[in-house]
C-alpha atoms as a PDB file:
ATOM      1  CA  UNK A   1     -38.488 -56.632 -71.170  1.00  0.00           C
ATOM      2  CA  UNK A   2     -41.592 -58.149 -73.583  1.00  0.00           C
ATOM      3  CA  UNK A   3     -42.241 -54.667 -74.668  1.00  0.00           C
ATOM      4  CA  UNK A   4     -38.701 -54.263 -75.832  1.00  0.00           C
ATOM      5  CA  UNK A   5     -38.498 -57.703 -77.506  1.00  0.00           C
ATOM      6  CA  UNK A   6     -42.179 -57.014 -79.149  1.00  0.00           C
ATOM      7  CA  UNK A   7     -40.941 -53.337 -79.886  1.00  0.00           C
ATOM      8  CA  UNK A   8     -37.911 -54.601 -81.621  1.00  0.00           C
ATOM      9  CA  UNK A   9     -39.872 -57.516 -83.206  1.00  0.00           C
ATOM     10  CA  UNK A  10     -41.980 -55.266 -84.695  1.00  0.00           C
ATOM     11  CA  UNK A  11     -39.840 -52.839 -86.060  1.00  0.00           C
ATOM     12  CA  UNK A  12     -37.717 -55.896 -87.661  1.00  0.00           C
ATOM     13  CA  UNK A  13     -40.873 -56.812 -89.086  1.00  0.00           C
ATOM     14  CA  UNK A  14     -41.831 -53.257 -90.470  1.00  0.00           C
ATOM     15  CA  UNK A  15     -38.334 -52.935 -91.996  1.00  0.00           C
ATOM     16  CA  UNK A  16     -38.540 -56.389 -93.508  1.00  0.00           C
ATOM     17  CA  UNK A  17     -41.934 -55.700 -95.219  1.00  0.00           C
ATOM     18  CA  UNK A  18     -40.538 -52.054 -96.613  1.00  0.00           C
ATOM     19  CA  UNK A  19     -38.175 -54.053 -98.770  1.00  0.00           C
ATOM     20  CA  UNK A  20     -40.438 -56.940 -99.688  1.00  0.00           C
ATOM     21  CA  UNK A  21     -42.127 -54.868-103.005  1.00  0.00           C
ATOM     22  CA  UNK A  22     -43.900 -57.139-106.066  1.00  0.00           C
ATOM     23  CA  UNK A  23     -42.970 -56.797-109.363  1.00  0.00           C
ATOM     24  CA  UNK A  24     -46.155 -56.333-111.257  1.00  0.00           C
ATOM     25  CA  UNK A  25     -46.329 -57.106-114.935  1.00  0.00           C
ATOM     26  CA  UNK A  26     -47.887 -55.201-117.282  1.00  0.00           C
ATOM     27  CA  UNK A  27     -47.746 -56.610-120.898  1.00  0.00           C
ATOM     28  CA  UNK A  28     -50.934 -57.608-120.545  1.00  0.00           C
ATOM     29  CA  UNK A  29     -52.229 -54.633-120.047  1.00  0.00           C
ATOM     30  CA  UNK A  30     -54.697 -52.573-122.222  1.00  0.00           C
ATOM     31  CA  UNK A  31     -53.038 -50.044-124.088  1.00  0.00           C
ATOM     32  CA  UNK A  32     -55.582 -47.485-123.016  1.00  0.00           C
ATOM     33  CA  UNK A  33     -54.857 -47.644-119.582  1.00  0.00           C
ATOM     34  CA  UNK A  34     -53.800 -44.763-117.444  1.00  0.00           C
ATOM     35  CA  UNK A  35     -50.411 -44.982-116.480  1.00  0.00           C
ATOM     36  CA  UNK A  36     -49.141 -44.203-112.444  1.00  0.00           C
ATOM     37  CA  UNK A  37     -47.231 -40.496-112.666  1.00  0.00           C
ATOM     38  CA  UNK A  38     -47.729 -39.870-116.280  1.00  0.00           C
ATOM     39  CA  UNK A  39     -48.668 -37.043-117.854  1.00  0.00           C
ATOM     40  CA  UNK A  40     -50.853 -36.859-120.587  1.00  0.00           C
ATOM     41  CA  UNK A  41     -49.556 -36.041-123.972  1.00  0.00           C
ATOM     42  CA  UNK A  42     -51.327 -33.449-126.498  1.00  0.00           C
ATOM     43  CA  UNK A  43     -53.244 -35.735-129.358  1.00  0.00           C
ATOM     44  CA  UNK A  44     -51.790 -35.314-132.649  1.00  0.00           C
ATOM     45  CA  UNK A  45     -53.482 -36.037-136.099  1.00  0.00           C
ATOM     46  CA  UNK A  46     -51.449 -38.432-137.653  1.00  0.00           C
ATOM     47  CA  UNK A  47     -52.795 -39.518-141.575  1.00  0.00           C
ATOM     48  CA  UNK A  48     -50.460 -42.519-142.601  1.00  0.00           C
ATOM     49  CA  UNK A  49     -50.654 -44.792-145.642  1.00  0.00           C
ATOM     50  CA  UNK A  50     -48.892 -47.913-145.936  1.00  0.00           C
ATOM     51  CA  UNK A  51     -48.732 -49.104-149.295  1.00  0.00           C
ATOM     52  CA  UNK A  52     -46.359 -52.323-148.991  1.00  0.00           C
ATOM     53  CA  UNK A  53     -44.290 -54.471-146.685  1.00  0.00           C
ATOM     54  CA  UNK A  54     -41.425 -56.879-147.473  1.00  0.00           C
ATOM     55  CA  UNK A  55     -38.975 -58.390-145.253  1.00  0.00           C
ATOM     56  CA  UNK A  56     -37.044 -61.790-144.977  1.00  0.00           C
ATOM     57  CA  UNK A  57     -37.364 -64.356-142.222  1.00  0.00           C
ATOM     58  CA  UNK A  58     -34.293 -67.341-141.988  1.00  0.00           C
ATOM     59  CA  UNK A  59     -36.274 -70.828-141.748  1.00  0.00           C
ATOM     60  CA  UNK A  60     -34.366 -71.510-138.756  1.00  0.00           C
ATOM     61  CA  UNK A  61     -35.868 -68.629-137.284  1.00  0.00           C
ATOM     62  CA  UNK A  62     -37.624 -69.996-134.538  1.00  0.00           C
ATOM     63  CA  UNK A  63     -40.295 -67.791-131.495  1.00  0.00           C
ATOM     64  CA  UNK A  64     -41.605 -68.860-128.589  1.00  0.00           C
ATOM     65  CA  UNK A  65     -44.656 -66.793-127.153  1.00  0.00           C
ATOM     66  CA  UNK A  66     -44.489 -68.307-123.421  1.00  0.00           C
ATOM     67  CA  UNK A  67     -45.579 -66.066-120.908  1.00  0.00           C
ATOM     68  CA  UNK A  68     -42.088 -65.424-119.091  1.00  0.00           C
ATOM     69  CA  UNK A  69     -40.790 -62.544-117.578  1.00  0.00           C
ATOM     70  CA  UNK A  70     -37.713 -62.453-119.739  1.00  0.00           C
ATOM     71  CA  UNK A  71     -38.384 -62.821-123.910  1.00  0.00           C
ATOM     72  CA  UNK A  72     -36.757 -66.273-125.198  1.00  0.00           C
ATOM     73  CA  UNK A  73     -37.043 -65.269-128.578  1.00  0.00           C
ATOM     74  CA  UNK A  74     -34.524 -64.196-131.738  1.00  0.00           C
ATOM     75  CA  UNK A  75     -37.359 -61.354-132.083  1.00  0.00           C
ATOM     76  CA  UNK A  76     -38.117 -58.741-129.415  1.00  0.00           C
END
Protein backbone atom coordinates (compact mmCIF):
# COMPACT_ATOMS: atom_id res chain seq x y z
CA UNK A 1 0.00 0.00 0.00
CA UNK A 2 3.15 2.75 0.51
CA UNK A 3 4.28 1.85 -2.90
CA UNK A 4 0.95 2.74 -4.35
CA UNK A 5 0.54 5.97 -2.32
CA UNK A 6 4.42 6.90 -3.20
CA UNK A 7 3.68 5.66 -6.88
CA UNK A 8 0.72 7.89 -7.14
CA UNK A 9 2.50 10.70 -5.19
CA UNK A 10 4.98 10.74 -7.54
CA UNK A 11 3.27 10.71 -10.61
CA UNK A 12 1.00 13.72 -9.15
CA UNK A 13 4.16 15.32 -8.64
CA UNK A 14 5.64 14.63 -12.21
CA UNK A 15 2.38 15.87 -13.78
CA UNK A 16 2.35 18.95 -11.59
CA UNK A 17 5.96 19.95 -12.55
CA UNK A 18 5.12 19.29 -16.56
CA UNK A 19 2.79 22.24 -16.31
CA UNK A 20 4.80 24.46 -14.00
CA UNK A 21 7.04 26.16 -17.20
CA UNK A 22 8.85 29.90 -16.58
CA UNK A 23 8.31 32.57 -18.68
CA UNK A 24 11.70 33.85 -19.58
CA UNK A 25 12.16 37.39 -20.77
CA UNK A 26 14.15 38.35 -23.35
CA UNK A 27 14.22 42.18 -24.02
CA UNK A 28 17.23 42.30 -22.53
CA UNK A 29 18.79 40.29 -24.61
CA UNK A 30 21.67 41.00 -27.10
CA UNK A 31 20.50 41.33 -30.44
CA UNK A 32 23.19 39.01 -31.69
CA UNK A 33 22.11 36.18 -29.91
CA UNK A 34 21.16 32.89 -31.41
CA UNK A 35 17.69 32.29 -31.23
CA UNK A 36 16.11 28.47 -30.02
CA UNK A 37 14.65 26.80 -33.56
CA UNK A 38 15.58 29.54 -35.86
CA UNK A 39 16.98 29.39 -38.92
CA UNK A 40 19.44 31.56 -40.15
CA UNK A 41 18.59 34.07 -42.76
CA UNK A 42 20.88 34.83 -45.98
CA UNK A 43 22.82 38.40 -45.22
CA UNK A 44 21.76 41.03 -47.47
CA UNK A 45 23.71 44.30 -48.37
CA UNK A 46 21.59 46.94 -47.43
CA UNK A 47 23.20 50.81 -48.32
CA UNK A 48 20.67 53.31 -46.64
CA UNK A 49 20.92 57.09 -46.24
CA UNK A 50 18.86 59.01 -44.00
CA UNK A 51 18.92 62.50 -44.73
CA UNK A 52 16.19 63.99 -42.19
CA UNK A 53 13.67 63.20 -39.50
CA UNK A 54 10.65 65.21 -38.28
CA UNK A 55 7.84 64.17 -36.23
CA UNK A 56 5.52 65.76 -33.49
CA UNK A 57 5.28 64.73 -29.86
CA UNK A 58 1.89 66.17 -27.67
CA UNK A 59 3.44 67.72 -24.30
CA UNK A 60 1.17 65.57 -22.47
CA UNK A 61 2.82 62.77 -23.94
CA UNK A 62 4.13 61.09 -21.13
CA UNK A 63 6.70 57.26 -21.05
CA UNK A 64 7.59 55.29 -18.47
CA UNK A 65 10.68 52.90 -19.04
CA UNK A 66 9.97 50.51 -15.88
CA UNK A 67 11.04 47.16 -16.33
CA UNK A 68 7.47 45.38 -16.46
CA UNK A 69 6.35 42.63 -18.32
CA UNK A 70 3.54 44.53 -19.96
CA UNK A 71 4.59 48.26 -21.67
CA UNK A 72 2.73 51.20 -19.64
CA UNK A 73 3.47 53.56 -22.18
CA UNK A 74 1.42 55.78 -25.07
CA UNK A 75 4.57 54.51 -27.24
CA UNK A 76 5.34 50.85 -27.98
Amino acid sequence: MKILKAVTFGAIIAALNACSAVDVVSRNAPLDAPRLGALSAPQVVRDYSLHSIRFAVPADMTVSEANSYYPIADIV
